[in-house]
N, C-alpha and C. Protein backbone atom coordinates (compact mmCIF):
# COMPACT_ATOMS: atom_id res chain seq x y z
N UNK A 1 73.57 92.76 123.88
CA UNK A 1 74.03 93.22 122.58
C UNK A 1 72.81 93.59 121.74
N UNK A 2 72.80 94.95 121.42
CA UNK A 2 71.47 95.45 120.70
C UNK A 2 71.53 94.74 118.98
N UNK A 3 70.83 95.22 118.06
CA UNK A 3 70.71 94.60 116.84
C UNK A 3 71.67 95.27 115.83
N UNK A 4 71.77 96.83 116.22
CA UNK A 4 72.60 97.83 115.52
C UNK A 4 74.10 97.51 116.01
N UNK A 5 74.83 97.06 117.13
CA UNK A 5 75.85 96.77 116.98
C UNK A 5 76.89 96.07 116.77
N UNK A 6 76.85 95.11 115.55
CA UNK A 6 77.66 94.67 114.72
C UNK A 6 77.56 95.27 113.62
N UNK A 7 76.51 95.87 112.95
CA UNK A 7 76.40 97.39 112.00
C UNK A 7 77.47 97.92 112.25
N UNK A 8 77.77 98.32 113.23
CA UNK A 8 78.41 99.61 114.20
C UNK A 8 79.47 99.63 113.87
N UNK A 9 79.91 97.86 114.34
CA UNK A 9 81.18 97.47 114.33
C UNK A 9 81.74 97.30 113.14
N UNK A 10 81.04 96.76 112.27
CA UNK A 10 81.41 96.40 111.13
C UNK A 10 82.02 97.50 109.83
N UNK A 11 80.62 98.83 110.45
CA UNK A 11 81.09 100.39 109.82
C UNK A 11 82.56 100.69 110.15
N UNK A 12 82.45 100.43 111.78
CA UNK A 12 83.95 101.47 112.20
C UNK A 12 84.70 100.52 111.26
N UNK A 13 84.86 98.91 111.11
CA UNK A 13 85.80 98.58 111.06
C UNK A 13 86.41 98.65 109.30
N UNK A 14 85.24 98.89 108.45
CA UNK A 14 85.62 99.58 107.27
C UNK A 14 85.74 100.73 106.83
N UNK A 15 85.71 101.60 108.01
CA UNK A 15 86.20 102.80 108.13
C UNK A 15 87.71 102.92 108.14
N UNK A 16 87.71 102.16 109.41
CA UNK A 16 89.28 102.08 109.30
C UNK A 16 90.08 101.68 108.56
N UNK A 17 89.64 100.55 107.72
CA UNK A 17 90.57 99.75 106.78
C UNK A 17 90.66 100.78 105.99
N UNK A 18 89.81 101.66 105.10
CA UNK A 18 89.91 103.00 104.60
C UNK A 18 91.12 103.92 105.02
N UNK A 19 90.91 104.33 106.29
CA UNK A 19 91.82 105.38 106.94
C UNK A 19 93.38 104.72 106.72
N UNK A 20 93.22 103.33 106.93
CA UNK A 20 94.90 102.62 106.58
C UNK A 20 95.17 102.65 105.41
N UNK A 21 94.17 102.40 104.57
CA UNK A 21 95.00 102.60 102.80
C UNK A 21 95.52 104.06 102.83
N UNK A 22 94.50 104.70 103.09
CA UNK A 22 95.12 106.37 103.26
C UNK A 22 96.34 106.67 103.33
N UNK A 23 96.34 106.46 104.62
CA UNK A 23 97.65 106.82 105.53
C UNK A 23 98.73 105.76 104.46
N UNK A 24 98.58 104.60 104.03
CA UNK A 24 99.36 103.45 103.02
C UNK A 24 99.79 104.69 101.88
N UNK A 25 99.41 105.18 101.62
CA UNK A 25 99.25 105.88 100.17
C UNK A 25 100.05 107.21 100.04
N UNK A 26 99.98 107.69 101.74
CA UNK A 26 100.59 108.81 102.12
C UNK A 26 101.98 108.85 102.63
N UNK A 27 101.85 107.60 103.26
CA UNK A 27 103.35 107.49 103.67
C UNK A 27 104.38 106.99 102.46
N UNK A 28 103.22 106.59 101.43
CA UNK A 28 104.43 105.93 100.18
C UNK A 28 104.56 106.39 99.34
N UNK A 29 103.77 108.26 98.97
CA UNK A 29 104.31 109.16 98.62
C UNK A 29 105.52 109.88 99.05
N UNK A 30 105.56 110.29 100.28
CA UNK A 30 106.34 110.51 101.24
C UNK A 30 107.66 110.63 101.11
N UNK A 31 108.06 108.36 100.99
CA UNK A 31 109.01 107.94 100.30
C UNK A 31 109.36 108.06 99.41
N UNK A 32 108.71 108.38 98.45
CA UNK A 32 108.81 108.68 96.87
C UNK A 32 109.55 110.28 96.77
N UNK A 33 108.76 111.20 97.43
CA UNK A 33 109.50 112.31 97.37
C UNK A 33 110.55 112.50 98.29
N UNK A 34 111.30 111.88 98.98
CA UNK A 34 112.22 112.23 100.12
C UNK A 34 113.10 110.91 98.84
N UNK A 35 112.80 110.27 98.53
CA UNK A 35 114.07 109.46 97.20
C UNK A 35 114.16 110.38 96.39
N UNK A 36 113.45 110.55 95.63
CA UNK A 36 113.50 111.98 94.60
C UNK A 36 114.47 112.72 95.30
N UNK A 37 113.94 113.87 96.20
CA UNK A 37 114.81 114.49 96.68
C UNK A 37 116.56 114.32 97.19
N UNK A 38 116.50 112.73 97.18
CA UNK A 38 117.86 112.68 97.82
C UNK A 38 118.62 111.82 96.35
N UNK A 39 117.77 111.71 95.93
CA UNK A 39 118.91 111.15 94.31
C UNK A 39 118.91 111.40 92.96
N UNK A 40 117.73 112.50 93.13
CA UNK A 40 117.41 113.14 91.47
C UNK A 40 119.23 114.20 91.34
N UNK A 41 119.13 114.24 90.44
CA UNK A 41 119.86 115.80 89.60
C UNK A 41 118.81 116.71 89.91
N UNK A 42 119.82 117.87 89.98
CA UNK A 42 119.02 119.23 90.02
C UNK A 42 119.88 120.29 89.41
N UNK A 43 119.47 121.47 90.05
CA UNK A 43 120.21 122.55 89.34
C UNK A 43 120.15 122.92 88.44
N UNK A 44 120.60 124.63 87.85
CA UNK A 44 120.53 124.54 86.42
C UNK A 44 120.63 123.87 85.44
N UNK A 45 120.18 123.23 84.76
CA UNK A 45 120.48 122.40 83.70
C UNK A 45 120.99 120.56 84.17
N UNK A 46 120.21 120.65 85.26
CA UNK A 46 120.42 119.36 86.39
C UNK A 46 122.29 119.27 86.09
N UNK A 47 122.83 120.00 86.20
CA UNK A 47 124.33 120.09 87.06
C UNK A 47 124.74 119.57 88.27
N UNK A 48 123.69 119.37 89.25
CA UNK A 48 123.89 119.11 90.46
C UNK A 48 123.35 117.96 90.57
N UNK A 49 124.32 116.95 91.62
CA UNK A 49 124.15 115.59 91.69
C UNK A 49 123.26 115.57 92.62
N UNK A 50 122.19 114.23 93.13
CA UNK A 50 121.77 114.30 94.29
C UNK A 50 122.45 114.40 95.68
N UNK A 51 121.89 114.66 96.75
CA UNK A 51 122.74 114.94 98.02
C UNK A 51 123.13 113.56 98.41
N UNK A 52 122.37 112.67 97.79
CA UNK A 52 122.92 111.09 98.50
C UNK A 52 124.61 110.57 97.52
N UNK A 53 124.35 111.26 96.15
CA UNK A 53 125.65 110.63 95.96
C UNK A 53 126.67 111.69 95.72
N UNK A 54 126.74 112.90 96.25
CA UNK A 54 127.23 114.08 96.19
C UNK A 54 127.16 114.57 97.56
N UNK A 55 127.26 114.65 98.49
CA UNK A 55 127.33 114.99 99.60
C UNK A 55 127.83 116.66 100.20
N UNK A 56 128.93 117.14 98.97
CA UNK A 56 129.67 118.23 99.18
C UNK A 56 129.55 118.66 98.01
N UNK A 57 128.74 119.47 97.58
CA UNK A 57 128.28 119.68 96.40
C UNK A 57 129.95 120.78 95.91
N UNK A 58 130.49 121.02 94.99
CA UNK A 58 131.42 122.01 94.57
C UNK A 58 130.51 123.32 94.17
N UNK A 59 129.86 123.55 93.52
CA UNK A 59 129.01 124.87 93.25
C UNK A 59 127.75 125.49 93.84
N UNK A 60 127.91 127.12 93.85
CA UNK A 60 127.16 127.26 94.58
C UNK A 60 126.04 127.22 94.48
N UNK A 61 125.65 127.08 93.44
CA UNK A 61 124.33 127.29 92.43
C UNK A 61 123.34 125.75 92.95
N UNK A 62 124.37 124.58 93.51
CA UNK A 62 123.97 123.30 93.93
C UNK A 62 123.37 123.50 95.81
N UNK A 63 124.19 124.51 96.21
CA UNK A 63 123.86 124.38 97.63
C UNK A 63 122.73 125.52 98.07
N UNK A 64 122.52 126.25 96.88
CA UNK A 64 121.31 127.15 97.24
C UNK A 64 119.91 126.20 97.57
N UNK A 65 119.89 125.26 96.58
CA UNK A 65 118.36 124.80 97.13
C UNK A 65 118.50 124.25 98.37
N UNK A 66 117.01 124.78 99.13
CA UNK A 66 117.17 124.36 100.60
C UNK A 66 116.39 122.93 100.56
N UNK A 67 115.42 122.46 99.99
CA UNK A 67 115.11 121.14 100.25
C UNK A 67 116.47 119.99 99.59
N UNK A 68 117.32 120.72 98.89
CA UNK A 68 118.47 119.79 99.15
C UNK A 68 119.32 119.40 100.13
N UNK A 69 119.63 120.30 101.23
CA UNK A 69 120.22 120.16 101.85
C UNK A 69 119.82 118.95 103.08
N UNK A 70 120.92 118.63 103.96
CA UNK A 70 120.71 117.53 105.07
C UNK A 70 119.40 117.60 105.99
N UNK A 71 119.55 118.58 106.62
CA UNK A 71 118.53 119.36 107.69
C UNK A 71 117.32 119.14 107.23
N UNK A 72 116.72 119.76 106.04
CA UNK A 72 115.50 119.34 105.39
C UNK A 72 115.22 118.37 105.18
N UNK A 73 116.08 117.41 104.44
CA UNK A 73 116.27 116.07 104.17
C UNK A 73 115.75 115.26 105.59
N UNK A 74 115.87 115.41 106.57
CA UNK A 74 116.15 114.34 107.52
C UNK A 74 115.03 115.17 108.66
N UNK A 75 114.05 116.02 107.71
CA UNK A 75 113.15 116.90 108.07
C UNK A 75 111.83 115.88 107.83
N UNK A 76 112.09 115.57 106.53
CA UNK A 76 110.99 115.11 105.22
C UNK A 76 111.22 113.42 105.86
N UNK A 77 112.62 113.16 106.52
CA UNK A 77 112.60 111.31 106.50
C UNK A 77 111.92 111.48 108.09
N UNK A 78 111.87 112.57 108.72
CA UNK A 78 111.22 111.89 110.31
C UNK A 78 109.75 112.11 109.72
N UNK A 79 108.99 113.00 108.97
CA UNK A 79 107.88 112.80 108.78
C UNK A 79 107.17 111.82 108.21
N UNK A 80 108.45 111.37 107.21
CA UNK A 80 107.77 109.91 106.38
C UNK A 80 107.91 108.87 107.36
N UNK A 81 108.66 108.62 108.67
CA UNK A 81 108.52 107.88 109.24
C UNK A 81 107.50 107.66 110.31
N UNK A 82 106.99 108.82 110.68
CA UNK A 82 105.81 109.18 111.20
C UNK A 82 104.89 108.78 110.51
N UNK A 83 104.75 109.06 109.48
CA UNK A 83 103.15 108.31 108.37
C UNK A 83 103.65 107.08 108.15
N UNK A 84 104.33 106.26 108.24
CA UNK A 84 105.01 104.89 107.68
C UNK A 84 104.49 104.26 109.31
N UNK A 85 104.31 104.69 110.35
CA UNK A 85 104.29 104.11 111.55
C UNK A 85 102.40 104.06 111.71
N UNK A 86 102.13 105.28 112.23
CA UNK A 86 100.64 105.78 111.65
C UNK A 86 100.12 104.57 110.47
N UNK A 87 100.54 104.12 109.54
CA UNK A 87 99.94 103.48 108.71
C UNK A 87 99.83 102.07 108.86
N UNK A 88 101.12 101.59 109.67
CA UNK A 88 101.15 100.29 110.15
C UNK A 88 100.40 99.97 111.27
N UNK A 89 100.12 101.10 112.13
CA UNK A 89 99.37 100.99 113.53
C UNK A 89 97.61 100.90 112.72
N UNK A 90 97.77 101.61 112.37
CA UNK A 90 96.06 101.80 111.39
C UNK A 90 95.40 100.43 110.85
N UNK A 91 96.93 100.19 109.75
CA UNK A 91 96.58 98.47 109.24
C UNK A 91 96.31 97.45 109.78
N UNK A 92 97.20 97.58 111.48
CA UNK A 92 96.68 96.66 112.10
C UNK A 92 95.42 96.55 112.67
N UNK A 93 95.24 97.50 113.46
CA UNK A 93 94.11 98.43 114.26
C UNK A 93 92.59 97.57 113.06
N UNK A 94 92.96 98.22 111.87
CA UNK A 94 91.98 97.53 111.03
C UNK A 94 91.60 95.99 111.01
N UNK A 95 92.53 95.39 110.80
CA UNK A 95 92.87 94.08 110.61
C UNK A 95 91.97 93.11 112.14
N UNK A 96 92.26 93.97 113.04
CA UNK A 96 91.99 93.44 114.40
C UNK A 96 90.72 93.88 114.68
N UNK A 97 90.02 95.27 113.97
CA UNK A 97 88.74 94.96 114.12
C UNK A 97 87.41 94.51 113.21
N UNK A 98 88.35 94.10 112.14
CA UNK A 98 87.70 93.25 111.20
C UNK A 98 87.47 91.75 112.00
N UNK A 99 88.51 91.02 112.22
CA UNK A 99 88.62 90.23 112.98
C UNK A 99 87.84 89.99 114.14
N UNK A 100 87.55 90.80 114.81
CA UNK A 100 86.76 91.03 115.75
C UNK A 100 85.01 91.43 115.59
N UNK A 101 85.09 91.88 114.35
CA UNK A 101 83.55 92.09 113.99
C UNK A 101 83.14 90.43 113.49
N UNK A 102 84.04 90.12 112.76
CA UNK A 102 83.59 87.94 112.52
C UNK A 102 83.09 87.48 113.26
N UNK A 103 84.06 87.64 114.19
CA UNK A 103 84.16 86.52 115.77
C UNK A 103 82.66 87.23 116.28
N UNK A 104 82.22 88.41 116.32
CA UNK A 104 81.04 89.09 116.95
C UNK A 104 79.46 88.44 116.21
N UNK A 105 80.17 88.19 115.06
CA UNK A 105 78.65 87.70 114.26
C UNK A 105 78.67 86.13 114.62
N UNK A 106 79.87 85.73 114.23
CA UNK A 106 79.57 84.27 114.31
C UNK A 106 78.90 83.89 116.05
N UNK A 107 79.15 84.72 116.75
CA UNK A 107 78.71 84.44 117.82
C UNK A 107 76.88 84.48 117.99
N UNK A 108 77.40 85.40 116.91
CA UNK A 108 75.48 85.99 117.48
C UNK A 108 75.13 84.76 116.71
N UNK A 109 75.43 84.73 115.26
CA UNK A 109 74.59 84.16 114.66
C UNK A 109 74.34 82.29 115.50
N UNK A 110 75.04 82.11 115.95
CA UNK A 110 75.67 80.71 117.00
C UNK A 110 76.06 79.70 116.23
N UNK A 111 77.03 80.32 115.41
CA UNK A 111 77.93 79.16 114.75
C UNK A 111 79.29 79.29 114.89
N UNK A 112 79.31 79.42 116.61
CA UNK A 112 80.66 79.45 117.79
C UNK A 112 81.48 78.50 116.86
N UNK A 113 82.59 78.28 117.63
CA UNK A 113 83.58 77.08 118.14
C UNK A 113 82.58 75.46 118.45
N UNK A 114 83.33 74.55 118.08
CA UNK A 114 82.87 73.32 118.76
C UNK A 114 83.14 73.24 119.98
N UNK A 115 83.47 73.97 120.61
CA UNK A 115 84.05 73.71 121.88
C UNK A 115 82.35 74.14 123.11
N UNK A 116 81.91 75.07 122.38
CA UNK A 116 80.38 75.87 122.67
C UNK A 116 79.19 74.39 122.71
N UNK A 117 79.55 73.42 121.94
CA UNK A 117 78.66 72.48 121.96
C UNK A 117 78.42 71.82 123.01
């Protein structure tokens, strides 16, 4: 084990914790706009109910917007679930090589386990 790598380790591994807030931040925008989208009012003069509690909108002026509709809708929820997954794999990923950069020093430094004694 050279001198530079727990540096190494320690960089990637606050790199990553970085890349997980990210992805944290992105996927919980995501959510934010795919709720918006499915329960705001819209329409002229917000006339139109959201698609979650309106489903069959009566006017047409309600079914023109296309990010209202289902298809889009369930366009926007596989992507937020994609960054919602991505972010949990990341968090961990982080978590485990934080964890793993500890266990790397305490070794070097030799303040193991009692079990090492």
């Amino acid at each position: 084990m050279t001198a530079t790598e727990p540096r190494d380790a320690a960089s990637a591994a606050s790199r990553m914790d970085k890349w997980s807030v990210a992805w944290t931040f992105l996927a919980l925008a995501l959510w934010g706009l795919f709720s918006f989208l499915l329960l705001a009012d819209h329409g002229p003069d917000a006339l139109c109910r959201g698609p979650l509690l309106d489903p069959n909108p009566s006017g047409q002026a309600c079914r023109d917007e296309a990010l209202r509709q289902w298809p889009a809708l369930l366009s926007i929820l596989a992507l937020t679930l994609l960054t919602t997954i991505t972010a949990a794999a990341t968090t961990v990923y982080a978590k485990l090589l934080n964890r793993l950069c500890r266990a790397a020093e305490t070794e070097r430094d030799g303040t193991g386990s009692p079990t090492n004694a």
